[in-house]
Protein backbone atom coordinates (compact mmCIF):
# COMPACT_ATOMS: atom_id res chain seq x y z
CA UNK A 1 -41.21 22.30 -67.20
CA UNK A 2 -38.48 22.04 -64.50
CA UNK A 3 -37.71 18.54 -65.86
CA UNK A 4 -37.54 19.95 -69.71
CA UNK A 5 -34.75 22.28 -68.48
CA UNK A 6 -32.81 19.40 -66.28
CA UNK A 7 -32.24 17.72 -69.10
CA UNK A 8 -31.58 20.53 -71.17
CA UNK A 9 -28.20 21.72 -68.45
CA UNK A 10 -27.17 18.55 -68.64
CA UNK A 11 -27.16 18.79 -72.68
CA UNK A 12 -23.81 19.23 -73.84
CA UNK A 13 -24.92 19.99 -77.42
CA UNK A 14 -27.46 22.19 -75.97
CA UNK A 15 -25.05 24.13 -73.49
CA UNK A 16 -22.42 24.96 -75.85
CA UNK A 17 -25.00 26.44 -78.53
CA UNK A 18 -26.73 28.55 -76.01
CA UNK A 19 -22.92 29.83 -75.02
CA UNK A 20 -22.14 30.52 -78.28
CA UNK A 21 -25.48 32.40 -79.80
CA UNK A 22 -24.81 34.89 -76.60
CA UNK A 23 -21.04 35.34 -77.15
CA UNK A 24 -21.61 35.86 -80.51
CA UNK A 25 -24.44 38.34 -79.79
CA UNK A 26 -22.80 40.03 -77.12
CA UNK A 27 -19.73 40.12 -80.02
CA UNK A 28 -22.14 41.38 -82.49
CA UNK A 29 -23.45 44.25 -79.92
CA UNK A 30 -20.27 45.09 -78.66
CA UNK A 31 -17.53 45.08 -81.71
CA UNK A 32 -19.75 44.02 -84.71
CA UNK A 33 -19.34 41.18 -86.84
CA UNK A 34 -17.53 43.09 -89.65
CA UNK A 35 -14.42 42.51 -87.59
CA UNK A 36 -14.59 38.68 -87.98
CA UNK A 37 -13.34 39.25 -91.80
CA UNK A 38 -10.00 38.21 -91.81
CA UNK A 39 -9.17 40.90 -94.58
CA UNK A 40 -10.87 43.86 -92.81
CA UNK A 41 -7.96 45.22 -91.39
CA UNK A 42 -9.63 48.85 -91.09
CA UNK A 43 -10.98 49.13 -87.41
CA UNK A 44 -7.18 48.23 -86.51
CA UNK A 45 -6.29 51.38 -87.37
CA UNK A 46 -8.65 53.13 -84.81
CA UNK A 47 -5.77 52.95 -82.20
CA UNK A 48 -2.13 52.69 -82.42
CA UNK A 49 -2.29 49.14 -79.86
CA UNK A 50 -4.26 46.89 -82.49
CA UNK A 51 -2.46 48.51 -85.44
CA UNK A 52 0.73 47.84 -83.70
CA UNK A 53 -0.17 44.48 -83.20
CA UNK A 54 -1.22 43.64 -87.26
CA UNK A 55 2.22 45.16 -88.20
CA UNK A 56 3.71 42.92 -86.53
CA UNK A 57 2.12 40.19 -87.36
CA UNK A 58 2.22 41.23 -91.04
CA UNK A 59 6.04 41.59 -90.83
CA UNK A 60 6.50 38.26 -89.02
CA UNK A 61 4.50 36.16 -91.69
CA UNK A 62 7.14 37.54 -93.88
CA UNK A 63 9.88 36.89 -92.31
CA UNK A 64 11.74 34.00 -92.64
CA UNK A 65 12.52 30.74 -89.99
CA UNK A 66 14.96 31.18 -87.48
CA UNK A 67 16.13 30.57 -84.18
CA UNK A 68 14.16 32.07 -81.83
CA UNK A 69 11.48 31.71 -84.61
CA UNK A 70 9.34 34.70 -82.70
CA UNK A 71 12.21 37.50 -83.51
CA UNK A 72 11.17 39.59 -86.54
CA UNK A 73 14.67 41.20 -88.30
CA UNK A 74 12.44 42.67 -91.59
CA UNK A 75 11.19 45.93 -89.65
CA UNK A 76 14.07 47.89 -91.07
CA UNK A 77 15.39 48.48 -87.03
CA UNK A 78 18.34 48.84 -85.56
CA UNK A 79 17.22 45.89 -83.36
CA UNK A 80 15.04 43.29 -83.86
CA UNK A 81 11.37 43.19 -82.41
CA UNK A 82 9.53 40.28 -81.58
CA UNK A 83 6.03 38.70 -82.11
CA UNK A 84 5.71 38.19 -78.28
CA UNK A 85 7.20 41.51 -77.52
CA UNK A 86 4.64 43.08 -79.85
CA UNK A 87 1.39 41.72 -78.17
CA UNK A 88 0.34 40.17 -81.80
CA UNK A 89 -0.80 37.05 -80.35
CA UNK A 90 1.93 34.37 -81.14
CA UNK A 91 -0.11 31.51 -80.16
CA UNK A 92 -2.15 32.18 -83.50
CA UNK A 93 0.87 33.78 -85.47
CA UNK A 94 2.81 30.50 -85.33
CA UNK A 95 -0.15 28.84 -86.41
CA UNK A 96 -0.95 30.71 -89.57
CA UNK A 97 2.66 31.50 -90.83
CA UNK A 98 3.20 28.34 -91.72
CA UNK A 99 0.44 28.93 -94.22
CA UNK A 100 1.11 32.27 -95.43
CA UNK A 101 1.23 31.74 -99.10
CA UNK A 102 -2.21 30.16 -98.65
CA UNK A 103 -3.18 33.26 -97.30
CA UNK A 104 -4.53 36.68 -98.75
CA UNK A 105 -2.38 39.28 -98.72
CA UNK A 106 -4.24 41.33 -96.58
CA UNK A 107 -4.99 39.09 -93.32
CA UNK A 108 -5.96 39.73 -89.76
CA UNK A 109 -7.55 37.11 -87.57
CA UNK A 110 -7.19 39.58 -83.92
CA UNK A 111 -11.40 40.13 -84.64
CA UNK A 112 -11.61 36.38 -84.31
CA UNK A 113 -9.24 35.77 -81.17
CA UNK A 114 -11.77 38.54 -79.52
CA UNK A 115 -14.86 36.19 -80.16
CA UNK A 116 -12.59 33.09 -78.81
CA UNK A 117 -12.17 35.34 -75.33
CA UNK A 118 -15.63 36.32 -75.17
CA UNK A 119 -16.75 33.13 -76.00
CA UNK A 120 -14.52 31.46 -73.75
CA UNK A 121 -15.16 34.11 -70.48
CA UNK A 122 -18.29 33.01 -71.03
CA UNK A 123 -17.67 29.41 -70.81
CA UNK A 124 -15.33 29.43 -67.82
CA UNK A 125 -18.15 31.93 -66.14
CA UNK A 126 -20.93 29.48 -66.53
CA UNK A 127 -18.31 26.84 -64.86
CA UNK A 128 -17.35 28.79 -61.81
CA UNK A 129 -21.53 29.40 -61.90
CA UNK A 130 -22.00 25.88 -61.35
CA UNK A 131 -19.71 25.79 -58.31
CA UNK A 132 -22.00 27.81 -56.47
CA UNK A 133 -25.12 27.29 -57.57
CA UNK A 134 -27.31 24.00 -59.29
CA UNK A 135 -29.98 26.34 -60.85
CA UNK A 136 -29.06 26.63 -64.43
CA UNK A 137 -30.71 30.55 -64.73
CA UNK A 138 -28.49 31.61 -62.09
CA UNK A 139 -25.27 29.96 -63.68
CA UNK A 140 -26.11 31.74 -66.63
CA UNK A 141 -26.66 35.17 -65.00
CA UNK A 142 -22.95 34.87 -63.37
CA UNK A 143 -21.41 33.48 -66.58
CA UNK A 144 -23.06 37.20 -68.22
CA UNK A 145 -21.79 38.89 -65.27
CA UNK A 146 -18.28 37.46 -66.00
CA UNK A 147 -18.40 38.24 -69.09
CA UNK A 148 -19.52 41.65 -68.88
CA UNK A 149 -16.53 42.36 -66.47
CA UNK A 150 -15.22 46.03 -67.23
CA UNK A 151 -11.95 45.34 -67.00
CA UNK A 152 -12.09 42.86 -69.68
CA UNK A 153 -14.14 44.62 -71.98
CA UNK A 154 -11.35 47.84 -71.99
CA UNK A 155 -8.92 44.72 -72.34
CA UNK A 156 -10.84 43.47 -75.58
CA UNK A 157 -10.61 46.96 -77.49
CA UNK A 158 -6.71 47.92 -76.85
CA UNK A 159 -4.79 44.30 -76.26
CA UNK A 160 -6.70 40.84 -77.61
CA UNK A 161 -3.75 39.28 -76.59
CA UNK A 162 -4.40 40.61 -72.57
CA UNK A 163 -7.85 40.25 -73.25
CA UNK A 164 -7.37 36.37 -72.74
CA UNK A 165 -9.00 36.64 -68.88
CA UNK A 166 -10.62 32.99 -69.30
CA UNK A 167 -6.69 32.05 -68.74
CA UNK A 168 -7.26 33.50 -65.10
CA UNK A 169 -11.39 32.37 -64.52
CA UNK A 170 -9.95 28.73 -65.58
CA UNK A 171 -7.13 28.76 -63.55
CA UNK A 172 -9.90 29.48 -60.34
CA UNK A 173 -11.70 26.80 -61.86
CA UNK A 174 -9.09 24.37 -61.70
CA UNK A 175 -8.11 25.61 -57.77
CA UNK A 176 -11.39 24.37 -56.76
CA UNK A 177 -10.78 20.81 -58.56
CA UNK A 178 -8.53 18.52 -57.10
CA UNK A 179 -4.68 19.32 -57.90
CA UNK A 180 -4.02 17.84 -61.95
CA UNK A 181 -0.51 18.28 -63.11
CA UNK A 182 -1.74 17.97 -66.46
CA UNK A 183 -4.26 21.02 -66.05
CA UNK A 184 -1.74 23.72 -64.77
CA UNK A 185 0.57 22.50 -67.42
CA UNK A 186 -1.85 23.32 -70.21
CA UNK A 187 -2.96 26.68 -68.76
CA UNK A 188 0.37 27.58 -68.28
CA UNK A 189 1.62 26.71 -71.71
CA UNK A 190 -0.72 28.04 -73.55
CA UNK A 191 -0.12 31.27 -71.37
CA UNK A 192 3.21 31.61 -72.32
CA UNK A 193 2.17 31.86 -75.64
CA UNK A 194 -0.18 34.53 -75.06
CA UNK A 195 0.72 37.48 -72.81
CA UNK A 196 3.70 37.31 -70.06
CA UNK A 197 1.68 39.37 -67.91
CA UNK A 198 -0.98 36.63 -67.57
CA UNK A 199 1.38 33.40 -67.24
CA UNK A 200 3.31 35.10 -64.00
CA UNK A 201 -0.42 35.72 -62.40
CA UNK A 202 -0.88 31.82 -63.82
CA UNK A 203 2.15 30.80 -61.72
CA UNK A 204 1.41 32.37 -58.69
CA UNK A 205 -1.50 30.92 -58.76
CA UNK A 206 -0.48 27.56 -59.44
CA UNK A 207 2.67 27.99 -56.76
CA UNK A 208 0.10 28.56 -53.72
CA UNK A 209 -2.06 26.01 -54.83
CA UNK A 210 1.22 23.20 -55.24
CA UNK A 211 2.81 24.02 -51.96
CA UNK A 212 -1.00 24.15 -50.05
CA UNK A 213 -1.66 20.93 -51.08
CA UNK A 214 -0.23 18.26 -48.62
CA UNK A 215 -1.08 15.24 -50.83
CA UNK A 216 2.61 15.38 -52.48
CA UNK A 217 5.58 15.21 -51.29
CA UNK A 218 7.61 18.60 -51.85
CA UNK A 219 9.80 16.87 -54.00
CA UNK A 220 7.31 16.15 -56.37
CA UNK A 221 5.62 19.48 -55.98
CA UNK A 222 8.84 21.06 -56.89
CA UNK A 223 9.37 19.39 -59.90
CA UNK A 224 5.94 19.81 -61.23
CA UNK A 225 6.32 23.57 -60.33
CA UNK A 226 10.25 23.43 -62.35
CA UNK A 227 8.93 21.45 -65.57
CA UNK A 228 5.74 23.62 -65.92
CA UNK A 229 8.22 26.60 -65.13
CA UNK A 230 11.23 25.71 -67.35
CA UNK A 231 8.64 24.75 -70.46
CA UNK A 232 7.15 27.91 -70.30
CA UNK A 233 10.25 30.19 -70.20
CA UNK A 234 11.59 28.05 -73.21
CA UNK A 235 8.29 29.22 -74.95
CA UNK A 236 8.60 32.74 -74.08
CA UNK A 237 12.37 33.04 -75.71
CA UNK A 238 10.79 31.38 -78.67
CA UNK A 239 8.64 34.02 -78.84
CA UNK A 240 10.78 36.64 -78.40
CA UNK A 241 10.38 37.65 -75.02
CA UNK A 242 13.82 38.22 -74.27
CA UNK A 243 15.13 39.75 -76.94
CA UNK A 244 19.04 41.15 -76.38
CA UNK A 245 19.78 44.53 -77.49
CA UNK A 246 16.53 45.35 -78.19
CA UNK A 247 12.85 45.67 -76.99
CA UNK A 248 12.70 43.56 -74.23
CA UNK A 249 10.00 42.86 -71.24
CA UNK A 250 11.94 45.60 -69.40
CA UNK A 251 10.80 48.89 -69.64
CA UNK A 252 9.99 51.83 -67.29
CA UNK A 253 6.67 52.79 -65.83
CA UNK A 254 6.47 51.08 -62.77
CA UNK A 255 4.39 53.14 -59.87
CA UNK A 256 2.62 55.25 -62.57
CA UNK A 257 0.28 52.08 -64.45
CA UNK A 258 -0.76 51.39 -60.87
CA UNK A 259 -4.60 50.83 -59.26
CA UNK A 260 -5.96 53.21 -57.52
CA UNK A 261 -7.79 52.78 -54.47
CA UNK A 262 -10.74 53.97 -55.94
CA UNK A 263 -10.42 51.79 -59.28
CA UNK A 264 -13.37 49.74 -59.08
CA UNK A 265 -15.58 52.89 -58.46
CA UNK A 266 -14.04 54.63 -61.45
CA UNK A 267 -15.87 54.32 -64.86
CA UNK A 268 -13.96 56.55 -66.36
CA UNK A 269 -11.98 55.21 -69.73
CA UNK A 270 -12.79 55.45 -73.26
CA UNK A 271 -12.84 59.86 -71.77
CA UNK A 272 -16.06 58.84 -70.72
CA UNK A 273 -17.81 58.46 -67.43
CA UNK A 274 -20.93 55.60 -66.80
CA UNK A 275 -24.17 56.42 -64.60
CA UNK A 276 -21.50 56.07 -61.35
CA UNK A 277 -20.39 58.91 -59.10
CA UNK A 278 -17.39 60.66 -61.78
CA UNK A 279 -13.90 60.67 -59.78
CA UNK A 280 -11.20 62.59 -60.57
CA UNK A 281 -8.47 59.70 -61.28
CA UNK A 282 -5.76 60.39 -63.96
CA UNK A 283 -7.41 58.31 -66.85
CA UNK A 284 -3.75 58.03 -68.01
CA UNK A 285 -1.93 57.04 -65.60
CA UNK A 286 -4.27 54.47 -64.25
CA UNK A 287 -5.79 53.17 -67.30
CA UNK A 288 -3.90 50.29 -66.37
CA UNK A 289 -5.00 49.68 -62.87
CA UNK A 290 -8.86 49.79 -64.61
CA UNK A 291 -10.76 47.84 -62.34
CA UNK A 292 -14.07 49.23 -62.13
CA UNK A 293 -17.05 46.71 -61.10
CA UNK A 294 -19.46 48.06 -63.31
CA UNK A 295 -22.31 49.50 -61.13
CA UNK A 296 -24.58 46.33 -61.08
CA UNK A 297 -22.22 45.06 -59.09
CA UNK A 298 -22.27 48.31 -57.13
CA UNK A 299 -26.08 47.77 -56.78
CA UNK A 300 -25.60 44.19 -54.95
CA UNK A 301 -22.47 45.18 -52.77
CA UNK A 302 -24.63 47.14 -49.76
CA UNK A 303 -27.27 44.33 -50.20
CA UNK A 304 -24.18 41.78 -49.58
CA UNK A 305 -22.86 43.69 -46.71
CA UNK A 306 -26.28 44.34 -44.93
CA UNK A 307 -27.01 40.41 -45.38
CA UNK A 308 -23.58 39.38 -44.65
CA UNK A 309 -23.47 41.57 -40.78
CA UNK A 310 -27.00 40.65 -40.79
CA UNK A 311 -26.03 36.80 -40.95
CA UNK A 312 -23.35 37.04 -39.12
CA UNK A 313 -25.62 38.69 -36.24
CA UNK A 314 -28.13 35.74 -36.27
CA UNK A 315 -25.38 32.63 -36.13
CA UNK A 316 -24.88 35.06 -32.33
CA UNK A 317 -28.50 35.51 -31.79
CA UNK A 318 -30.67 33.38 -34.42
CA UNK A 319 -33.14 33.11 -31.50
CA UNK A 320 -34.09 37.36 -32.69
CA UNK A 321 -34.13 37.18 -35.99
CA UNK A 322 -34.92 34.62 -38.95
CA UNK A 323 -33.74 35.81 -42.11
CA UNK A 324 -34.97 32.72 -44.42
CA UNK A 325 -31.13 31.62 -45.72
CA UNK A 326 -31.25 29.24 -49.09
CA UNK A 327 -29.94 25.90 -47.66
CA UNK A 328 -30.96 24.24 -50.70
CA UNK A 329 -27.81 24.98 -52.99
CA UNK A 330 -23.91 23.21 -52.23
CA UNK A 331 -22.05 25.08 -50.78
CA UNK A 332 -19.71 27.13 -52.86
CA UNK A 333 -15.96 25.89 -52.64
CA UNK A 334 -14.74 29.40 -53.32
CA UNK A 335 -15.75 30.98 -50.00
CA UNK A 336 -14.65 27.20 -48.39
CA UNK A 337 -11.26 27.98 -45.92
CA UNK A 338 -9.62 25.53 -48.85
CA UNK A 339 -9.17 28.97 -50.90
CA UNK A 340 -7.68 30.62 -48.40
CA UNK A 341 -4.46 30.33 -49.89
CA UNK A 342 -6.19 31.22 -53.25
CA UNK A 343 -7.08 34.49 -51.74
CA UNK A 344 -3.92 35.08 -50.33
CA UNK A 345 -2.32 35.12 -53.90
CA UNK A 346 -4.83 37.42 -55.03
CA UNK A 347 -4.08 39.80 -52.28
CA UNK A 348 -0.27 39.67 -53.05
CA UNK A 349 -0.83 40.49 -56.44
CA UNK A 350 -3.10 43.35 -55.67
CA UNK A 351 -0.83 44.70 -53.32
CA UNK A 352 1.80 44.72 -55.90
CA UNK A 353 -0.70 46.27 -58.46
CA UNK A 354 -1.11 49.13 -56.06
CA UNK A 355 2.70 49.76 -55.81
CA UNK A 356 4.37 52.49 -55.67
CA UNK A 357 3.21 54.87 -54.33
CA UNK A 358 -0.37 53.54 -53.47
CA UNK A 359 -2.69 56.53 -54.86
CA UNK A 360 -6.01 57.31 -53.15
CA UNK A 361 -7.75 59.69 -55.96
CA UNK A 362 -4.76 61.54 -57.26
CA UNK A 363 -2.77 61.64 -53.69
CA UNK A 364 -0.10 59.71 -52.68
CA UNK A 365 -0.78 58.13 -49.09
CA UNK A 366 2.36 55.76 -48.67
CA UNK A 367 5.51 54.55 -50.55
CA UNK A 368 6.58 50.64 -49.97
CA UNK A 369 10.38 51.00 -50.38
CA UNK A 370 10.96 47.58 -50.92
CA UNK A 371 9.96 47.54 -54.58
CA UNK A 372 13.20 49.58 -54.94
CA UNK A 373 15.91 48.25 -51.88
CA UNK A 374 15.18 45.05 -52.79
CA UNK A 375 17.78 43.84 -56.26
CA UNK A 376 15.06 40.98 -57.13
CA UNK A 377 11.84 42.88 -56.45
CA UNK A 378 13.16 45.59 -58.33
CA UNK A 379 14.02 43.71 -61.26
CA UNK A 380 10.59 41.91 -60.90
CA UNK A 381 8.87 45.28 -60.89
CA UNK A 382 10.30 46.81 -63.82
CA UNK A 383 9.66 43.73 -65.83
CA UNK A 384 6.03 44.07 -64.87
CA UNK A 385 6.16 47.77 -65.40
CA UNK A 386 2.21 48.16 -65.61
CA UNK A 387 1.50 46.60 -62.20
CA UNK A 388 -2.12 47.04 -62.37
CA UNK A 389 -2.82 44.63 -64.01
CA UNK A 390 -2.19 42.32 -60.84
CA UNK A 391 -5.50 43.04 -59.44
CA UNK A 392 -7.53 41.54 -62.06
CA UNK A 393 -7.30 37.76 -59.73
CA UNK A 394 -8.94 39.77 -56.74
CA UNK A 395 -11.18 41.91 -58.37
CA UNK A 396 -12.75 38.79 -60.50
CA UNK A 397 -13.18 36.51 -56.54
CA UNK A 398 -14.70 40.10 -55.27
CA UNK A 399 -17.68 39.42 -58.26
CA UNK A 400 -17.76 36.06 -57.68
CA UNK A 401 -18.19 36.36 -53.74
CA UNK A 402 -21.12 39.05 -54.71
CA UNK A 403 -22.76 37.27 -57.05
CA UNK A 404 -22.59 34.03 -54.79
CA UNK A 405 -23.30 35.50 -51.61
CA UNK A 406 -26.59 36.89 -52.89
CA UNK A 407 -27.39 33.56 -54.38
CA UNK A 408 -26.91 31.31 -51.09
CA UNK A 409 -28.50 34.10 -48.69
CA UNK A 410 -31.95 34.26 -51.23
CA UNK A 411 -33.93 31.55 -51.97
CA UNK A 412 -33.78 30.79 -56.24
CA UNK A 413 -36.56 33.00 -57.43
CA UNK A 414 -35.61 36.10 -55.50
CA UNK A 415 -32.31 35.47 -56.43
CA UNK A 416 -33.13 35.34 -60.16
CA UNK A 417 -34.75 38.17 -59.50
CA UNK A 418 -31.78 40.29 -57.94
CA UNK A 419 -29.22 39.42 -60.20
CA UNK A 420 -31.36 40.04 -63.24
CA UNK A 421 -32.24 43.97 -62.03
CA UNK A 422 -28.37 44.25 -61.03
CA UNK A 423 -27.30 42.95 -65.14
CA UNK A 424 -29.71 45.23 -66.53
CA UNK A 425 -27.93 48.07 -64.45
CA UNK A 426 -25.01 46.86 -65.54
CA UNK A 427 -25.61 46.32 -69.12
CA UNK A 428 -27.05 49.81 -69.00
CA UNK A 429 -24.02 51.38 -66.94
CA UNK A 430 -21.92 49.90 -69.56
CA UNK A 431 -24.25 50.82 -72.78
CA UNK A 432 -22.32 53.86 -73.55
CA UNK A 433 -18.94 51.96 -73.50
CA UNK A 434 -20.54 49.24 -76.39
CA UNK A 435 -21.86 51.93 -78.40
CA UNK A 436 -18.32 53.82 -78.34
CA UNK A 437 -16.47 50.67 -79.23
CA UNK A 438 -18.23 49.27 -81.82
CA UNK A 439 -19.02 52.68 -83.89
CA UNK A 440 -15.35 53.06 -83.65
CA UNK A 441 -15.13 49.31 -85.24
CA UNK A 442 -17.54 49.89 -88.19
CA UNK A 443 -16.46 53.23 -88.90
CA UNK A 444 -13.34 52.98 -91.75
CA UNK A 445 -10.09 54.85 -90.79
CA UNK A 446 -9.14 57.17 -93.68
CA UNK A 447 -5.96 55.88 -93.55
CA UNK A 448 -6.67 52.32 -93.14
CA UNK A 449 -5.14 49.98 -96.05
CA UNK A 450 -3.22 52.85 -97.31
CA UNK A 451 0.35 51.89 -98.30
CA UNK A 452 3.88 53.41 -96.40
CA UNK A 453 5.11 56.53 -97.71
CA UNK A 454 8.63 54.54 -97.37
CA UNK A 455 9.55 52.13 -99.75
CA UNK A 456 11.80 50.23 -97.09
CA UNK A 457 9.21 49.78 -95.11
């Protein structure tokens, strides 16, 4: 039997079917597979974000080539908007505009970009899995966990676009790897024709793990960082990123779309509150900063810190106590002093997702100054108005250190066993969240496919 499934992980055919059938259940559960009908525009219209996004993209296929070819001039504005601008996923707008006349009149494809990032969270999960762990059942249960990260599910229902976290769970795949030009010049590419938001995290990322690495010469470090840097930027003006006169990445906001200190205990978005302690954090103002766990992961966090002080006790004293630690599984290069740098861009970011002031339940404790004395951090800032977002690096090595701390400090079967009971508290926790999002997904908007009262428009 334990042979049979060897050879089964090691079955590429076998692997990405089994990936796929629970993306596309999980899909099914969570949004319903209504929404992959390219002409079923009607849960867009549940929320202003998606519908936002389909009029732009509806506007853009119309509109003709140009230079940038992302600027839309056919909204009947003052000032042009912009398919980047307007979250509407350029990556997949340039590649269906080309075949618009092809193309039904009505046509949507944001239901199947959210089955590529669940699909693909769940890929990039099941790889970080196997970094700390050889037992295929437990690289499955973190590759779930992944996916069933809170954050990303509110993601999924208002932005697909800033949905795309398997940008930022392959980028800490790729930090663990040795350095490849050609990776980080993929991942940021393909960023840059996604959300801004995730390429800057993308680049951070990639800058700390350039300049940490000792095998190049600066020089060449440099200009790998400046061509990945300057080819991105080009994309992002020809999507419409910088657009002059008009919308543009600069808006205000900055210190209100912040995390709390008390995010990743909060479950409450959607109005609703999970089977965690309720707090009393402006749903608003920090729907943002969203970075709640999910209270599986709440369940494992006291048995991490009792085993991690307890483990730490016995390396002083392992002559008292025997606590039984797993040496039978590699050890896991994302708790390795390698990362350190890794973590230390996380912690920048989150710092600068809790800016300014830094909230702890609806009190301001301190205000960092800086964000405003200083002219580049201030431009920075207001660029990146909803700085909350930052934390999403962090909060996603916080899982992973759970999830692999209880795996190496268990032997296999009790830590099947753990992490099981934890995802069935989480799947629970989050139960009323997939029930609210995909009723509001099969339900038809009265208004949806009805046409504008304006002729112009």
């Amino acid at each position: 039997m334990k042979n049979k499934i060897l050879n089964l992980q090691h079955n590429k055919l076998f692997l990405f079917v089994l990936l796929f059938l629970i993306a596309l259940f999980y899909f099914h559960y969570a949004f319903h597979l209504s929404i992959l009908n390219p002409e079923n525009i009607n849960w867009l219209f549940k929320n202003s974000d998606p519908f936002q996004h389909y009029l732009a993209w509806d506007y853009f296929r119309k509109e003709e080539w140009h230079f940038p070819p992302g600027l839309i001039y056919n909204f009947n504005l003052a000032q042009p908007l912009s398919i980047g601008i307007t979250d509407a996923l350029p990556l997949l707008a340039f590649l269906f505009k080309p075949f618009d006349s092809f193309l039904p009149e009505t046509f949507q494809y944001f239901g199947f970009y959210i089955f590529i990032n669940v699909f693909l969270q769940l890929y990039f999960g099941f790889l970080l899995g196997k970094l700390i762990t050889n037992n295929f059942i437990l690289q499955l249960l973190v590759a779930v966990f992944l996916m069933l990260f809170p954050p990303f599910l509110y993601r999924l229902y208002y932005h697909a676009a800033l949905a795309s976290h398997w940008l930022l769970l392959a980028a800490i795949f790729i930090y663990q790897k040795p350095y490849s030009f050609k990776n980080w010049f993929i991942l940021t590419a393909l960023s840059a024709f996604i959300h801004p938001y995730l390429m800057t995290m993308l680049f951070v990322l990639m800058f700390f793990n350039l300049f940490s690495n000792g095998k190049f010469h600066i020089q060449t470090r440099f200009v790998h960082f400046l061509i990945c840097a300057v080819f991105s930027l080009f994309i992002s003006y020809c999507v419409g990123q910088f657009v002059k006169g008009g919308a543009s990445v600069y808006a205000g906001g900055f210190g209100y779309y912040s995390v709390n200190l008390l995010s990743f205990l909060d479950s409450n978005w959607f109005g609703q509150h999970s089977f965690s302690i309720p707090f009393s954090i402006d749903e608003v103002q920090h729907n943002d900063g969203t970075q709640y766990l999910g209270l599986g992961i709440l369940f494992l966090m006291p048995i991490v810190f009792y085993c991690f002080l307890r483990n730490c006790f016995i390396f002083k004293f392992s002559k008292f106590f025997n606590l039984n630690l797993n040496l039978n599984h590699p050890p896991a290069p994302i708790f390795n002093s390698q990362n350190k740098f890794l973590f230390t861009a996380a912690f920048l970011m989150a710092l600068f997702a809790l800016a300014t002031p830094i909230y702890f339940f609806q009190t301001p404790l301190m205000h960092l100054d800086f964000f405003y004395n200083l002219p580049i951090i201030f431009e920075f800032s207001h660029m990146f108005r909803a700085s909350g977002r930052f934390a999403w690096i962090l909060f996603y090595l916080l899982t992973l250190f759970i999830l692999g701390y209880t795996i190496r400090t268990f032997k296999t079967k009790t830590s099947i066993f753990i992490l099981f009971v934890a995802l069935v508290i989480q799947i629970l926790d989050l139960n009323i969240k997939h029930k609210t999002i995909c009723t509001m997904h099969q339900t038809a908007s009265p208004n949806a496919g009805a046409p504008f009262p304006f002729k112009e428009w």
